[in-house]
N, C-alpha and C. Protein backbone atom coordinates (compact mmCIF):
# COMPACT_ATOMS: atom_id res chain seq x y z
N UNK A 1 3.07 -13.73 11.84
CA UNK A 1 2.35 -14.49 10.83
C UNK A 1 2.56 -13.82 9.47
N UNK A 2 2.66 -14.88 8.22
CA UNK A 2 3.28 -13.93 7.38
C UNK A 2 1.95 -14.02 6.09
N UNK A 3 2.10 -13.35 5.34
CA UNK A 3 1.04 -13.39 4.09
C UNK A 3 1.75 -13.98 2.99
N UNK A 4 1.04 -14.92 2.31
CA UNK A 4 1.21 -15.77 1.34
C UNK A 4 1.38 -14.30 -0.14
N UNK A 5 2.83 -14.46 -0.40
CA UNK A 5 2.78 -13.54 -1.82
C UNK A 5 1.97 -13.07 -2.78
N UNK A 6 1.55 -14.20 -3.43
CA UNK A 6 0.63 -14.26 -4.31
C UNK A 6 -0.85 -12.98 -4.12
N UNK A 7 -1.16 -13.00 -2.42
CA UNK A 7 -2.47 -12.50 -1.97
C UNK A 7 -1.31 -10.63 -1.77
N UNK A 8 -0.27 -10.81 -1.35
CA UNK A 8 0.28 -9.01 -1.42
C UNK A 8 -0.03 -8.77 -2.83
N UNK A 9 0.55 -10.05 -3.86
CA UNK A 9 0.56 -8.92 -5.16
C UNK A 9 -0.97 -8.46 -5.70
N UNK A 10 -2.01 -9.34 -5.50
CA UNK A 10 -3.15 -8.82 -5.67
C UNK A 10 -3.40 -7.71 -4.65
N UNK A 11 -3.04 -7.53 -3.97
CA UNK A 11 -3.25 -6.01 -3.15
C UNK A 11 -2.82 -4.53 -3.81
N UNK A 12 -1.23 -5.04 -4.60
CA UNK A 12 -1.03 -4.71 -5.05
C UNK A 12 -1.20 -3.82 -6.32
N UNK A 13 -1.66 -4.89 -7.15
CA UNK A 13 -2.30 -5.01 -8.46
C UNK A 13 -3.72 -3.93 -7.87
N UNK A 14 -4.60 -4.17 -7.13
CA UNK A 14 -5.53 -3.25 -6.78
C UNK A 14 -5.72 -1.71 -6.73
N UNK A 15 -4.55 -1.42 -5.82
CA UNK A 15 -3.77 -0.50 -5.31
C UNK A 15 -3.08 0.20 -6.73
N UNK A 16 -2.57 -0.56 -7.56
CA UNK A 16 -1.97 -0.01 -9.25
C UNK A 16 -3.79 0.29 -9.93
N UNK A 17 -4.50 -0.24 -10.14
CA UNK A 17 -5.58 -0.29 -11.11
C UNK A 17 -6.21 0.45 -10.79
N UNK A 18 -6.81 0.54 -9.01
CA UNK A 18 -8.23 1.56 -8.99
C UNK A 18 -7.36 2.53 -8.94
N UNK A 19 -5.99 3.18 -8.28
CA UNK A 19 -5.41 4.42 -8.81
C UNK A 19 -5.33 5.33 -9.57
N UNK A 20 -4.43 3.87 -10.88
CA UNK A 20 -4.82 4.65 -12.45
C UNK A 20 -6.04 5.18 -12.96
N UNK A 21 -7.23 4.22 -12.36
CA UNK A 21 -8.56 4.69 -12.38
C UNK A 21 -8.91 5.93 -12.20
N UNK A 22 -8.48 6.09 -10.96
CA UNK A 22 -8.74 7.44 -10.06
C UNK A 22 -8.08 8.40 -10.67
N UNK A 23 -6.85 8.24 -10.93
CA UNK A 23 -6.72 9.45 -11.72
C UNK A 23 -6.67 9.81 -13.60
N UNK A 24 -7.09 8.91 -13.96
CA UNK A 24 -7.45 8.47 -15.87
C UNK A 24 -9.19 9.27 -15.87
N UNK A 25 -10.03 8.82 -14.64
CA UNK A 25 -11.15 9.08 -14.59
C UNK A 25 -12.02 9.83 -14.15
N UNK A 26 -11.86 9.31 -12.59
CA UNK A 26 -12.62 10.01 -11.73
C UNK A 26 -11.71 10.08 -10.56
N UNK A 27 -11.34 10.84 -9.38
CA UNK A 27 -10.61 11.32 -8.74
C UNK A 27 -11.71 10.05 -7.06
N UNK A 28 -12.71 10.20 -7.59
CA UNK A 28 -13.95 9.25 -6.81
C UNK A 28 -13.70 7.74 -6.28
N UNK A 29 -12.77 7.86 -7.66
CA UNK A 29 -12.60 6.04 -7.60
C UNK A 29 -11.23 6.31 -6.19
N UNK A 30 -10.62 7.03 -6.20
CA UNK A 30 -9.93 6.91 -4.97
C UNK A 30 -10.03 6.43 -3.66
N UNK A 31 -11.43 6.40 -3.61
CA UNK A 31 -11.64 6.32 -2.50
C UNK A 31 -11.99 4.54 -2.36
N UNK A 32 -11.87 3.97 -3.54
CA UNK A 32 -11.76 2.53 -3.04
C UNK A 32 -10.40 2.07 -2.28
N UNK A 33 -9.29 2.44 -2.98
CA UNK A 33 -8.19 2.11 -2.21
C UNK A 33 -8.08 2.95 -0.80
N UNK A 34 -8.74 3.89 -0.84
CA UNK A 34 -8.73 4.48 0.51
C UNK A 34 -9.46 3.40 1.20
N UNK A 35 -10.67 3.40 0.96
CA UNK A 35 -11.63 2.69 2.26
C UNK A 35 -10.59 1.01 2.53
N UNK A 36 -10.53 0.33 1.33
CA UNK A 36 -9.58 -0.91 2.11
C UNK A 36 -8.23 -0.23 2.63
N UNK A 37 -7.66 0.93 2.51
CA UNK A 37 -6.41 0.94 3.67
C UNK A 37 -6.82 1.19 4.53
N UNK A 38 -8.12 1.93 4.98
CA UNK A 38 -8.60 2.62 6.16
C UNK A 38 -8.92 1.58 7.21
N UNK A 39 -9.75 0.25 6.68
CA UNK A 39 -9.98 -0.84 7.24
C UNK A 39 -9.32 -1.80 7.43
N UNK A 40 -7.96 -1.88 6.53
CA UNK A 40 -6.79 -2.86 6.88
C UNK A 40 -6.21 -1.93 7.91
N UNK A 41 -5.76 -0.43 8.18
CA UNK A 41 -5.31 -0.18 9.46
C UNK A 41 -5.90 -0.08 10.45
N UNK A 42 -7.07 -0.05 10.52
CA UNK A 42 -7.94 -0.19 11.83
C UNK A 42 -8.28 -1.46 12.04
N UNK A 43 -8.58 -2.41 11.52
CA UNK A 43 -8.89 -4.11 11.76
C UNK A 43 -7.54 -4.76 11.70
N UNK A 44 -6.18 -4.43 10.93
CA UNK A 44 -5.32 -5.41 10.79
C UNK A 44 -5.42 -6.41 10.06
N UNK A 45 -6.68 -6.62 9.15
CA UNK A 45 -7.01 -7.57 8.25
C UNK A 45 -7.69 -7.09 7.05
N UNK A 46 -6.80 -6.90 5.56
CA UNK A 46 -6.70 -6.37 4.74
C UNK A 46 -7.91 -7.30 4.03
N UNK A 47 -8.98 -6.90 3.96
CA UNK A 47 -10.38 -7.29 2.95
C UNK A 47 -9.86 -8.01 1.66
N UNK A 48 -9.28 -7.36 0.99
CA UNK A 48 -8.42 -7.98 -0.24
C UNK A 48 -7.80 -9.36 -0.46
N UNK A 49 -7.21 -9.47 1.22
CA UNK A 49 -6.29 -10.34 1.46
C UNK A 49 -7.07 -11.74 2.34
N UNK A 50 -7.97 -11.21 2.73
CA UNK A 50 -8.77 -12.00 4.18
C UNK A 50 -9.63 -12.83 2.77
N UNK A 51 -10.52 -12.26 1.78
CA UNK A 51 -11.08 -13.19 0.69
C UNK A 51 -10.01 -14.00 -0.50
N UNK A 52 -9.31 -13.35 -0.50
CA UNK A 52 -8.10 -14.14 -1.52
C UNK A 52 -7.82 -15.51 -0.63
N UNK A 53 -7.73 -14.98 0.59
CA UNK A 53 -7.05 -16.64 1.31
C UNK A 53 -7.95 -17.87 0.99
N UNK A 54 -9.43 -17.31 0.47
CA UNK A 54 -10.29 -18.44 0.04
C UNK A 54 -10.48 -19.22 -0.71
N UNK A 55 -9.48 -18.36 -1.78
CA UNK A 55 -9.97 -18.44 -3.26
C UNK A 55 -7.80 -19.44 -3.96
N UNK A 56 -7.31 -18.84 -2.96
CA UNK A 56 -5.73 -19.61 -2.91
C UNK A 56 -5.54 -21.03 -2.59
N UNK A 57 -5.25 -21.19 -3.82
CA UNK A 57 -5.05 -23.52 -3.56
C UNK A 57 -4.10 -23.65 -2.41
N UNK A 58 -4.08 -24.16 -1.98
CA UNK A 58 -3.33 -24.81 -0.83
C UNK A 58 -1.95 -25.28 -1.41
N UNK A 59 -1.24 -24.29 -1.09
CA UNK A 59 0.39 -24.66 -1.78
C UNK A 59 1.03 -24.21 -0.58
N UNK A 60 2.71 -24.05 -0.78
CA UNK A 60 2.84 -23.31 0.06
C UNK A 60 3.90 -22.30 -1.04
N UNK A 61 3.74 -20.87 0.25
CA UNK A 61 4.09 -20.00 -0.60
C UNK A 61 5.15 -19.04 -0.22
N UNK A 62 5.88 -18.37 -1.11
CA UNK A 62 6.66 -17.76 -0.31
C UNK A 62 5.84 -16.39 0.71
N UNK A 63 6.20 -16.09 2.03
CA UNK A 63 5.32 -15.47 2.79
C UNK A 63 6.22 -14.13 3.14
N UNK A 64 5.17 -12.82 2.93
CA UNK A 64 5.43 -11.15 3.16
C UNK A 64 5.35 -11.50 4.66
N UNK A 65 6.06 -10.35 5.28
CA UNK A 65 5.79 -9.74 6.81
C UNK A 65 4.40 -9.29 6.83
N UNK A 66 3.51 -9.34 7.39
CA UNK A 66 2.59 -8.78 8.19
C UNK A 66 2.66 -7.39 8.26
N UNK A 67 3.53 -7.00 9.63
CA UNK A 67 3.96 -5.92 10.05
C UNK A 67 4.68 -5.25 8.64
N UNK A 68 5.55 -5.65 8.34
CA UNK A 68 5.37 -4.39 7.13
C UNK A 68 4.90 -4.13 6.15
N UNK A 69 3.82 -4.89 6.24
CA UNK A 69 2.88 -4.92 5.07
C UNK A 69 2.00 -3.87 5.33
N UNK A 70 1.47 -4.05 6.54
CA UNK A 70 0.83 -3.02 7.45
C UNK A 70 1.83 -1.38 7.18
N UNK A 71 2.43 -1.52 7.50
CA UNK A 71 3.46 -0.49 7.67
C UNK A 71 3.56 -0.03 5.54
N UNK A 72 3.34 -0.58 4.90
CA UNK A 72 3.29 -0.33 3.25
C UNK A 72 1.89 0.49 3.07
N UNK A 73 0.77 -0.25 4.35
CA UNK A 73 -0.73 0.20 3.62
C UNK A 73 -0.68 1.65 4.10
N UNK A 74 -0.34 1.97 5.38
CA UNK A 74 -0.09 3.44 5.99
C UNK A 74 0.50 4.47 5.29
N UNK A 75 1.59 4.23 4.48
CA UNK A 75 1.83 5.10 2.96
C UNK A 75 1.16 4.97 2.12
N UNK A 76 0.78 3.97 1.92
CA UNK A 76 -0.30 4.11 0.39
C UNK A 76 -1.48 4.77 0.80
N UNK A 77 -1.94 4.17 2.10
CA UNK A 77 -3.29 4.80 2.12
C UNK A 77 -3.03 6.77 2.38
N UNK A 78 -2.41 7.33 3.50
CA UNK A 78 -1.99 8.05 3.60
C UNK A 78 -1.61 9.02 2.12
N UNK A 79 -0.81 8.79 1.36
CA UNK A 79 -0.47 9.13 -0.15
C UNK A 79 -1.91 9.51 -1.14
N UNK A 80 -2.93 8.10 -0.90
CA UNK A 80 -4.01 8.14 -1.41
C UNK A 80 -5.11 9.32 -0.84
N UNK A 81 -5.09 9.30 -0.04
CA UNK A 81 -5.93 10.65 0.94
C UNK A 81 -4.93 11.63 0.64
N UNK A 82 -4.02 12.35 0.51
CA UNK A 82 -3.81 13.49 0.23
C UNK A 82 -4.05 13.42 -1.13
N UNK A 83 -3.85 12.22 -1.88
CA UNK A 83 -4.01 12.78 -3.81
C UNK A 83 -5.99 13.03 -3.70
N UNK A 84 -6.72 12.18 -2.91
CA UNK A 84 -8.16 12.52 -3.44
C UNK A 84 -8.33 13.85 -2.90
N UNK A 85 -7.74 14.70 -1.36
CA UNK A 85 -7.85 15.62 -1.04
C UNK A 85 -7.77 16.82 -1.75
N UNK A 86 -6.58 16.75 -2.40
CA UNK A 86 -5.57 17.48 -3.47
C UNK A 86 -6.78 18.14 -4.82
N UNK A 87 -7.25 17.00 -5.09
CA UNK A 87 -8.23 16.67 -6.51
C UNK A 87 -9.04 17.63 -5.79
N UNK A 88 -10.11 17.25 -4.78
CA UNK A 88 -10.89 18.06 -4.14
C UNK A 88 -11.21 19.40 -4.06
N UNK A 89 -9.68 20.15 -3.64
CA UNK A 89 -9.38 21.34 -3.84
C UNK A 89 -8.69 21.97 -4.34
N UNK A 90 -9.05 21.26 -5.81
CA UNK A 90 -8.55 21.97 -7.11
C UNK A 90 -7.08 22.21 -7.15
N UNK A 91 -6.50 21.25 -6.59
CA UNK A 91 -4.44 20.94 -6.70
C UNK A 91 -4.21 19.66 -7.08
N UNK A 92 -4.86 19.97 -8.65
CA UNK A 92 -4.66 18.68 -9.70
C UNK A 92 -3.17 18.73 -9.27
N UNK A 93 -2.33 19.45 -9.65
CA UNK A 93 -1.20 18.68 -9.98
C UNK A 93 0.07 17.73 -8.65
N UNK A 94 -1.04 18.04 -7.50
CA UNK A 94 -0.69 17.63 -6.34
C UNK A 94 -0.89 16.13 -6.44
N UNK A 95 -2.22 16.44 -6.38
CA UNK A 95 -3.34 15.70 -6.42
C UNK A 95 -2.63 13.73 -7.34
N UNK A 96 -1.90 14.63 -8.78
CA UNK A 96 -1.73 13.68 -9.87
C UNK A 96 -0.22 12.81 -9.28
N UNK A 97 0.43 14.22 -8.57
CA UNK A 97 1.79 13.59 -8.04
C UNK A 97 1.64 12.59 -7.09
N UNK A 98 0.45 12.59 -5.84
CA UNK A 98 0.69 11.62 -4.59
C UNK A 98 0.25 10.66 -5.58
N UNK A 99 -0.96 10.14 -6.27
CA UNK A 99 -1.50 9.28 -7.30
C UNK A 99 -0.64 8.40 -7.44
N UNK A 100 0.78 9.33 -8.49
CA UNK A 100 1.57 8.29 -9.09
C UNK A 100 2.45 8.37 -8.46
N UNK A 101 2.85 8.56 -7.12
CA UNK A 101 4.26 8.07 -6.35
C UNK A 101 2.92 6.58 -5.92
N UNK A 102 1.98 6.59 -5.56
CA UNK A 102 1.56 5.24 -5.31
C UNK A 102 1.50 4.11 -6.17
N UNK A 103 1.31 4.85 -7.49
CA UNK A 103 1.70 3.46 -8.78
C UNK A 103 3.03 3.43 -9.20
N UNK A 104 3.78 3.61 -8.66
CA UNK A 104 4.89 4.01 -9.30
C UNK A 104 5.50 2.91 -8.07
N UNK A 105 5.07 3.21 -6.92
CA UNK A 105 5.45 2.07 -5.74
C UNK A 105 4.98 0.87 -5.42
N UNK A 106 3.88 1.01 -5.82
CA UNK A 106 3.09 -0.69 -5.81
C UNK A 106 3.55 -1.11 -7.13
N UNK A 107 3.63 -0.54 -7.96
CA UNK A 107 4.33 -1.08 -9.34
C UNK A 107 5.89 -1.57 -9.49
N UNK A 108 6.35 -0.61 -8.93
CA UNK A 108 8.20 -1.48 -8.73
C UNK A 108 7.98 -2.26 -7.33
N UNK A 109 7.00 -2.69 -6.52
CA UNK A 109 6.73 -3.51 -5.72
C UNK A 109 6.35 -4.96 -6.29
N UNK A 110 5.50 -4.70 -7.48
CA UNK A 110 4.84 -5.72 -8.19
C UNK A 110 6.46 -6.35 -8.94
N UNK A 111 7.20 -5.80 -9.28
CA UNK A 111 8.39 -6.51 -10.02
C UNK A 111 9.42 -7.35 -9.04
N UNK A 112 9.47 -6.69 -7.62
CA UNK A 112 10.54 -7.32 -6.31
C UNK A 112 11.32 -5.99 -6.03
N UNK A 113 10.87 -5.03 -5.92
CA UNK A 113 11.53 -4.20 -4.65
C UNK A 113 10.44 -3.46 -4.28
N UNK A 114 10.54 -3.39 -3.04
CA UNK A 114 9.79 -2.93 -2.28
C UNK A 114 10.27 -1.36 -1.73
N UNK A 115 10.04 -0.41 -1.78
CA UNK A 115 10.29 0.76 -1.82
C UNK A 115 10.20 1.34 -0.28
N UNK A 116 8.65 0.74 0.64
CA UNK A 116 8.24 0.70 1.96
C UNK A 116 9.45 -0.37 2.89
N UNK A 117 10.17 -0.77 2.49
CA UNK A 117 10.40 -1.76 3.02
C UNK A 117 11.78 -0.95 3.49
N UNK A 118 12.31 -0.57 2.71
CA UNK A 118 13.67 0.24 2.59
C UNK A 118 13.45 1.34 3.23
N UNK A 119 12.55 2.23 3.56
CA UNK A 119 11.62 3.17 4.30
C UNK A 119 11.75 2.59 5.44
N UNK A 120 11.11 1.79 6.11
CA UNK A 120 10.88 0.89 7.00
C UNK A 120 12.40 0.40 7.59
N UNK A 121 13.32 0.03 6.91
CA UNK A 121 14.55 -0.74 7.33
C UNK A 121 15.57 0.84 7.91
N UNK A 122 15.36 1.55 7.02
CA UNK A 122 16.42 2.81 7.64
C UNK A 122 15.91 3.20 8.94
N UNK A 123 14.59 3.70 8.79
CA UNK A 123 13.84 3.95 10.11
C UNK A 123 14.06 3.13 11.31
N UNK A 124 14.28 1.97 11.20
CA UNK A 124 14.43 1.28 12.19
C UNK A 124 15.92 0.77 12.64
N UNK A 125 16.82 1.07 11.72
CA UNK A 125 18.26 1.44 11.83
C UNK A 125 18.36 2.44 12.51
N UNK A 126 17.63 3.58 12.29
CA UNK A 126 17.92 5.47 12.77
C UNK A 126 17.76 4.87 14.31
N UNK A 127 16.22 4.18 14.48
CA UNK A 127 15.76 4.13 16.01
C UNK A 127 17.21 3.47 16.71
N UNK A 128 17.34 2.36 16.12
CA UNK A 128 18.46 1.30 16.89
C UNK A 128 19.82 2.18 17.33
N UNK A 129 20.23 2.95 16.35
CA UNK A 129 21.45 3.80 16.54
C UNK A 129 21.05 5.06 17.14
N UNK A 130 20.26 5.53 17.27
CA UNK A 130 20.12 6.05 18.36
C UNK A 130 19.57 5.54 20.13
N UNK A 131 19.28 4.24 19.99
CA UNK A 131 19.14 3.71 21.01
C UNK A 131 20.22 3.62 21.66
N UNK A 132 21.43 3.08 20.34
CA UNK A 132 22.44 2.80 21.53
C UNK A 132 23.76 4.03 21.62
N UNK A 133 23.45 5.13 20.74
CA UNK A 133 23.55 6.03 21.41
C UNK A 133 23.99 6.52 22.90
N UNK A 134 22.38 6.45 23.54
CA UNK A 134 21.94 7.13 24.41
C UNK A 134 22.64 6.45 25.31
C-alpha cells in the first residue's frame, strides 16, 4: 500500500521544522520528531500521515512505498535520538551534526532525492549478491 506524496512531504516538512527548532532553540523540541518516529515504528502508522489522509481532497496522487518510508523513519528517528542524546551530555557538536544530517536529508528529500532510498537500494543489492553468492 503506498502513501499519497503530498502526506510524505508534510512528514517531511515536520521532520525539517521541529529539527531546526530543536536545534535554533531548545534541544527539547527534539523530542517531537522523536515521539512520532517512535510511534510510526512501533504502530506502522505515521500520526502525521494517518490525520493528513483526512484533511487530503480526493485526487489521485502520485504514491511513496510504505516499506521504505518506514525504513526512512528508522534513520531519522534513530539520527534524532542520538542528536537529543548528544545535547544531553554536553556533545553539542555531536549533538548539532546528527540534527543536520536529518535536515539536510528530509530537505534534499523535500526537492526529489531521497537519500534513504539509495541506502535502502544498495543494502538490498549487497543482500541479493550475496544471496546468490552462496
Amino acid at each position: 500500500m503506498g502513501i499519497p506524496k503530498p502526506l510524505v512531504q508534510t512528514n517531511q516538512l515536520f521532520i525539517v521544522l521541529t529539527t531546526l527548532a530543536g536545534l535554533l532553540f531548545s534541544s527539547w523540541i527534539l523530542l517531537l520528531p522523536i515521539l512520532i518516529g517512535v510511534t510510526t515504528l512501533i504502530s506502522k502508522r505515521n500520526p502525521l500521515i494517518v490525520a493528513g489522509r483526512r484533511l487530503l481532497p480526493k485526487r489521485s496522487y502520485q504514491m511513496e512505498d510504505a516499506a521504505q518510508q518506514l525504513f526512512n523513519q528508522w534513520i531519522a528517528t534513530i539520527c534524532l535520538v542520538i542528536s537529543f542524546l548528544s545535547f544531553r551530555l554536553d556533545l553539542s557538536v555531536l549533538g548539532y551534526t546528527f540534527g543536520i544530517m536529518v535536515i539536510l536529508a528530509a530537505g534534499v528529500a523535500l526537492m526529489g532525492y531521497c537519500i534513504g532510498c539509495t541506502i535502502r537500494y544498495r543494502y538490498m543489492m549487497w543482500k541479493y549478491k550475496r544471496k546468490q553468492a552462496a
